[in-house]
C-alpha atoms as a PDB file:
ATOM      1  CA  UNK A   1     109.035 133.711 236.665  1.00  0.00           C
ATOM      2  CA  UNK A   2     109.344 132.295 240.350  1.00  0.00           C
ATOM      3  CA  UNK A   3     108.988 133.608 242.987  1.00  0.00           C
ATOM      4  CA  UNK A   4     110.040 132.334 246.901  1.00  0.00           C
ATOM      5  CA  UNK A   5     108.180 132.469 250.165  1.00  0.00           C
ATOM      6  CA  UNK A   6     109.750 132.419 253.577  1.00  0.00           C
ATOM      7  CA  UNK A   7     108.368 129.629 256.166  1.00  0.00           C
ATOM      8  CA  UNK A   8     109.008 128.882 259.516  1.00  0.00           C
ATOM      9  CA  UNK A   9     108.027 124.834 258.322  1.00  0.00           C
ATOM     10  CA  UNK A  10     110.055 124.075 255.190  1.00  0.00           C
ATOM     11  CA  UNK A  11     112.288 127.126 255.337  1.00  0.00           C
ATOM     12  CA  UNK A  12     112.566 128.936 251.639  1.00  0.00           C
ATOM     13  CA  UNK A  13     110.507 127.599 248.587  1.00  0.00           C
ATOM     14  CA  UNK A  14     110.594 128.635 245.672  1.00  0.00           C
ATOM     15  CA  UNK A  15     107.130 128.091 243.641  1.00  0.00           C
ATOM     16  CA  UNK A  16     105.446 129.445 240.162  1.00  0.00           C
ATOM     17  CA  UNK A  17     102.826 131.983 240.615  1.00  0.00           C
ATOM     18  CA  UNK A  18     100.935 129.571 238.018  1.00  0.00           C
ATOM     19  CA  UNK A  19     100.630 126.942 241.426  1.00  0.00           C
ATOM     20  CA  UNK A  20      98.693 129.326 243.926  1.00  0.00           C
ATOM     21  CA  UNK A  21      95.468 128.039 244.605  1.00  0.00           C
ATOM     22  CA  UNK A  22      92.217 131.082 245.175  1.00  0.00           C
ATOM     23  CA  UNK A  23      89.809 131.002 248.241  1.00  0.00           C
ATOM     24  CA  UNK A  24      87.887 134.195 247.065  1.00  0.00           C
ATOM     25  CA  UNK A  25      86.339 133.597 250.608  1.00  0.00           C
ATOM     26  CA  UNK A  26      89.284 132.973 252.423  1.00  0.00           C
ATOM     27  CA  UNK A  27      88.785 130.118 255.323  1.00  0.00           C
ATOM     28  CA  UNK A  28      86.666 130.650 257.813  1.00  0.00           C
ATOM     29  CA  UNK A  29      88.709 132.340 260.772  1.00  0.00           C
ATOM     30  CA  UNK A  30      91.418 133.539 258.465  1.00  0.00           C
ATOM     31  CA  UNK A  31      89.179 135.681 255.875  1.00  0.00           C
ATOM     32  CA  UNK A  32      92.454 137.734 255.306  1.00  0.00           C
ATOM     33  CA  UNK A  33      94.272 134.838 253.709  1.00  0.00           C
ATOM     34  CA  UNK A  34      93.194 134.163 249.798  1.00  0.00           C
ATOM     35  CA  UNK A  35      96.306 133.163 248.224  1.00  0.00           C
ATOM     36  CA  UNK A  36      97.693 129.330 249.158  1.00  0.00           C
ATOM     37  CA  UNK A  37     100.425 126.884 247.784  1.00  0.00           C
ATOM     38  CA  UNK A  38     100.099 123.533 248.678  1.00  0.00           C
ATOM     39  CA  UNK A  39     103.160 121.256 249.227  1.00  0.00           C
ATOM     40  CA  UNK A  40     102.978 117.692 249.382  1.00  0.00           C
ATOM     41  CA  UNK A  41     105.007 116.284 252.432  1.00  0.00           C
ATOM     42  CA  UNK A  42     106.951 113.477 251.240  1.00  0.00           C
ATOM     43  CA  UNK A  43     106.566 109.792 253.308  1.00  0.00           C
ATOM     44  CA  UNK A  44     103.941 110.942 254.700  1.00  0.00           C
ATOM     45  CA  UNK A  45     100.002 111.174 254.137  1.00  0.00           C
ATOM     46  CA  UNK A  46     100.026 115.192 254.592  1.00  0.00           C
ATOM     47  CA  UNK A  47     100.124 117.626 252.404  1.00  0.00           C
ATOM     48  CA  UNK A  48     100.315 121.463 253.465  1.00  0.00           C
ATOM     49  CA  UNK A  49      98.092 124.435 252.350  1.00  0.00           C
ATOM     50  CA  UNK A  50     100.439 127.390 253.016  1.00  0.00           C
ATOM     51  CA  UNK A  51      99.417 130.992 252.973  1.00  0.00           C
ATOM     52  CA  UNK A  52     101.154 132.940 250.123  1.00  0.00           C
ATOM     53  CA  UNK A  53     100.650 136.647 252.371  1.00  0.00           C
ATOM     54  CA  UNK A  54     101.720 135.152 255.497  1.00  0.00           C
ATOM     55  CA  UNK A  55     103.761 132.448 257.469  1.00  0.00           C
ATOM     56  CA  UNK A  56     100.347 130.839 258.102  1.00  0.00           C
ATOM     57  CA  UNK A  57      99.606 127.043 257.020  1.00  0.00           C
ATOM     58  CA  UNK A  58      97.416 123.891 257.328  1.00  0.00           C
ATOM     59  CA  UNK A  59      97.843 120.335 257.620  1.00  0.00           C
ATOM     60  CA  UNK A  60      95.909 118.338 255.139  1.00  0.00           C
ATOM     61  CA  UNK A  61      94.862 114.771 254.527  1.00  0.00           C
ATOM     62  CA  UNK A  62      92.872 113.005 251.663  1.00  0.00           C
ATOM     63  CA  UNK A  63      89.742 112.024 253.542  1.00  0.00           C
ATOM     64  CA  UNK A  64      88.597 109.419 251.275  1.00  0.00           C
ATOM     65  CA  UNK A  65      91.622 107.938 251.669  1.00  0.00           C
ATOM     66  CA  UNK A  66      92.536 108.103 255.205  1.00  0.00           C
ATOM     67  CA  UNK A  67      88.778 106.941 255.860  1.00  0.00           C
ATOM     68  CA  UNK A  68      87.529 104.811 253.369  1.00  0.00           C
ATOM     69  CA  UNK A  69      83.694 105.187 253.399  1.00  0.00           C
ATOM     70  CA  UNK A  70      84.057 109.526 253.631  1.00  0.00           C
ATOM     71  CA  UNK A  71      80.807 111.033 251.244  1.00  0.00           C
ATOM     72  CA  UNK A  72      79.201 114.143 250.784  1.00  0.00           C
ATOM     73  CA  UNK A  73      77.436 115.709 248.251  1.00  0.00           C
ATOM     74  CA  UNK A  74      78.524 119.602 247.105  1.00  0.00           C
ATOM     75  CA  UNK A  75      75.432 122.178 247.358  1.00  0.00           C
ATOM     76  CA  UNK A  76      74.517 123.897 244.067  1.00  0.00           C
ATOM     77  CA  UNK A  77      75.842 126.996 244.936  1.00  0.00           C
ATOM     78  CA  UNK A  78      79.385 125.354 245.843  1.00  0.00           C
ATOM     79  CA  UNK A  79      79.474 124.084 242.532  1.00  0.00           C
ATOM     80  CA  UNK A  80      78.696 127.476 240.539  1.00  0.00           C
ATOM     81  CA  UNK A  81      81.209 128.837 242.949  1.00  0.00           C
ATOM     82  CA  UNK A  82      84.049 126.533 241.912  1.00  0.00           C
ATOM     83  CA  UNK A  83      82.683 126.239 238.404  1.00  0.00           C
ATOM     84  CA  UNK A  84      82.661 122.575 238.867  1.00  0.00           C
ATOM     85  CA  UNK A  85      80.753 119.823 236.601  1.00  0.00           C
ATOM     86  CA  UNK A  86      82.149 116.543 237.455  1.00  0.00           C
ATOM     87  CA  UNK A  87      83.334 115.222 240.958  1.00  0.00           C
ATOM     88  CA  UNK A  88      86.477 114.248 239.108  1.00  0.00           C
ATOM     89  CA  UNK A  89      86.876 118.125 238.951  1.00  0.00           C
ATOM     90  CA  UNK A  90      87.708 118.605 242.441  1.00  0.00           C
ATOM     91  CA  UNK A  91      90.542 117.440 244.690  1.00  0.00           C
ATOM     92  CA  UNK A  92      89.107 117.053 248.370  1.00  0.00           C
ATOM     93  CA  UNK A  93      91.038 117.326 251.908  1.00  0.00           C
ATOM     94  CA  UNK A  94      90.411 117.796 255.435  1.00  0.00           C
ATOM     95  CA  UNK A  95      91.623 120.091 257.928  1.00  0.00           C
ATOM     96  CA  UNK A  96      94.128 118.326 260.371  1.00  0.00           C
ATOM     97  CA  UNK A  97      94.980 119.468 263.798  1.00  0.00           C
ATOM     98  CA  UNK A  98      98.243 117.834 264.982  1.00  0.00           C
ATOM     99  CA  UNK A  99      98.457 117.750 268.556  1.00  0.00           C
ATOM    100  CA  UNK A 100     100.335 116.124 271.232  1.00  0.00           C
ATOM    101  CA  UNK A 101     100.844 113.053 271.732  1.00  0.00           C
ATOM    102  CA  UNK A 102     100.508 112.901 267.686  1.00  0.00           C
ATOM    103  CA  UNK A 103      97.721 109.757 268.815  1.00  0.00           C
ATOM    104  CA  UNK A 104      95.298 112.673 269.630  1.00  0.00           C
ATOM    105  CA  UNK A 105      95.555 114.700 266.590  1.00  0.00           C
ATOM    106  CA  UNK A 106      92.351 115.080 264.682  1.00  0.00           C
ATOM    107  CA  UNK A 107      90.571 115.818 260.911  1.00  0.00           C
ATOM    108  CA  UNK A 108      88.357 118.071 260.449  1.00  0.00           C
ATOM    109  CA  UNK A 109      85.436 115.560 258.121  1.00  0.00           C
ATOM    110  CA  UNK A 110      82.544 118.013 258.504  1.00  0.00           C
ATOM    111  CA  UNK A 111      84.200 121.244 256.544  1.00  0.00           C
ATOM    112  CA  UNK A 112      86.301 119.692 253.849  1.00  0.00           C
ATOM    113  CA  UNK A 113      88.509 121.800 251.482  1.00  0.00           C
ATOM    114  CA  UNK A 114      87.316 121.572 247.836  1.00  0.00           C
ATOM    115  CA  UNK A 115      89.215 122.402 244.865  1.00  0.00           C
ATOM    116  CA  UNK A 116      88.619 122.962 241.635  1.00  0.00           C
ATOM    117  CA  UNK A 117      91.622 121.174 239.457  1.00  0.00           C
ATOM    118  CA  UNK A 118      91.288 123.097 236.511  1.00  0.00           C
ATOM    119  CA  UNK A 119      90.609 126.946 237.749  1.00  0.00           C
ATOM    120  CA  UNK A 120      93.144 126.311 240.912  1.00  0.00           C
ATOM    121  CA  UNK A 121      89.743 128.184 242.849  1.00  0.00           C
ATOM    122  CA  UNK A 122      89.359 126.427 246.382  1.00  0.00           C
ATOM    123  CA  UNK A 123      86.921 127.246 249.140  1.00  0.00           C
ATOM    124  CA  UNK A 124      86.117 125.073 252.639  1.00  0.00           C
ATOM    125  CA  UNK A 125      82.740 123.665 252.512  1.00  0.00           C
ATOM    126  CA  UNK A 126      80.554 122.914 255.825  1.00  0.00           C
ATOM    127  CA  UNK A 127      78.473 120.242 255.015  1.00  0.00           C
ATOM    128  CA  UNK A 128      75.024 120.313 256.208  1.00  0.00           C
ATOM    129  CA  UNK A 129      73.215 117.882 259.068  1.00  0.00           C
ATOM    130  CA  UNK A 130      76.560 116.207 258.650  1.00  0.00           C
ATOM    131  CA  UNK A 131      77.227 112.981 260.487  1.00  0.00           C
ATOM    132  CA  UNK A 132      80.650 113.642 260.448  1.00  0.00           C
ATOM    133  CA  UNK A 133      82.975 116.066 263.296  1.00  0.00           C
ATOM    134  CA  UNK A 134      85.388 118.417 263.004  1.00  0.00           C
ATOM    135  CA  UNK A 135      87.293 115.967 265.425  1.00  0.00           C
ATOM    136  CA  UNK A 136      87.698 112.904 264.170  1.00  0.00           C
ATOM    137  CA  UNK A 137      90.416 111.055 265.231  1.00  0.00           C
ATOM    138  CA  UNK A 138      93.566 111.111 262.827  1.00  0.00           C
ATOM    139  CA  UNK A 139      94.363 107.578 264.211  1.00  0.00           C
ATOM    140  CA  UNK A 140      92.305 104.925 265.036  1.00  0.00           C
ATOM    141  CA  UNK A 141      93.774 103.301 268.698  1.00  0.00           C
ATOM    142  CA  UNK A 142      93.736  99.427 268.379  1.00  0.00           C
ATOM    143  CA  UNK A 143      93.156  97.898 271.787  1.00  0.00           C
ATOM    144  CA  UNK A 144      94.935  94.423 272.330  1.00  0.00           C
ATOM    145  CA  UNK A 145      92.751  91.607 273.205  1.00  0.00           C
ATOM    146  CA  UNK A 146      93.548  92.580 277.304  1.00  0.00           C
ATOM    147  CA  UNK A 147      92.060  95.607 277.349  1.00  0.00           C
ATOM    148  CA  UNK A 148      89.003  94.270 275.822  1.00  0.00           C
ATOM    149  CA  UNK A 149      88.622  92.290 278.299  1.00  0.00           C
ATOM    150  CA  UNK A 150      89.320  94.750 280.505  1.00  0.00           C
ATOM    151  CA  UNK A 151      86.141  96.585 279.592  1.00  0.00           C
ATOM    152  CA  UNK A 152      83.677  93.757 280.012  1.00  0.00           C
END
């Protein structure tokens, strides 16, 4: 049995309640919201956590991905949480904040979302004394060889 949800982003989807994902905890700031689908946004790297209550969604990007050398490890009580074993049990993304120009947008690498594959049970971690922010830059700025110069 589907079911559809109306969004101001992507306009009417239709989705199986077997592909909502659970935050028992909500996300910190919308505690309200417990119910998400997520919908990958084709040619592109993003892939949106919608709220199934709400018109209320999130940006998302693969961290490891988008920045190679991204590690953490998940705290005991994150893993009983999620009822996760293995790290290949969990699908990890980051937070993204799209701004304007889109240069300026940023990830959020210090409170990833974690997932649990198999139980569809989700929940964003803060990681601890982490040497990551919750503004990294989405996109790295190149500087040509002038402006390098520039700076010396």
């Amino acid at each position: 049995m589907t079911r559809t949800l109306q969004t101001s982003l992507f306009g009417e989807i239709t989705y199986n309640p077997q592909e909502i994902y659970i935050f028992e905890e909500g996300i910190p700031g919308f505690s309200n919201l417990k119910e998400f689908i997520f919908i990958k946004v084709e040619d592109s790297p993003f892939t949106v956590m919608h709220a199934v209550a709400e018109d209320m969604y999130f940006f998302l990007i693969d961290p490891f991905e988008r920045y190679g050398k991204y590690e953490f490890s998940l705290s005991r009580s994150a893993r009983e949480k999620l009822e996760v074993a293995e790290r290949e049990d969990i699908l990890c993304y980051a937070i993204v904040v799209l701004r304007e120009p889109l240069t300026d947008s940023t990830a959020n690498l210090s409170a990833p979302i974690i997932i649990n594959r198999e139980t569809r049970r989700g929940m964003q971690f803060m990681l601890e004394q982490s040497p990551y922010s919750i503004r990294t830059p989405l996109f790295a700025v190149e500087k040509t060889a002038e402006q390098k110069a520039e700076r010396r």
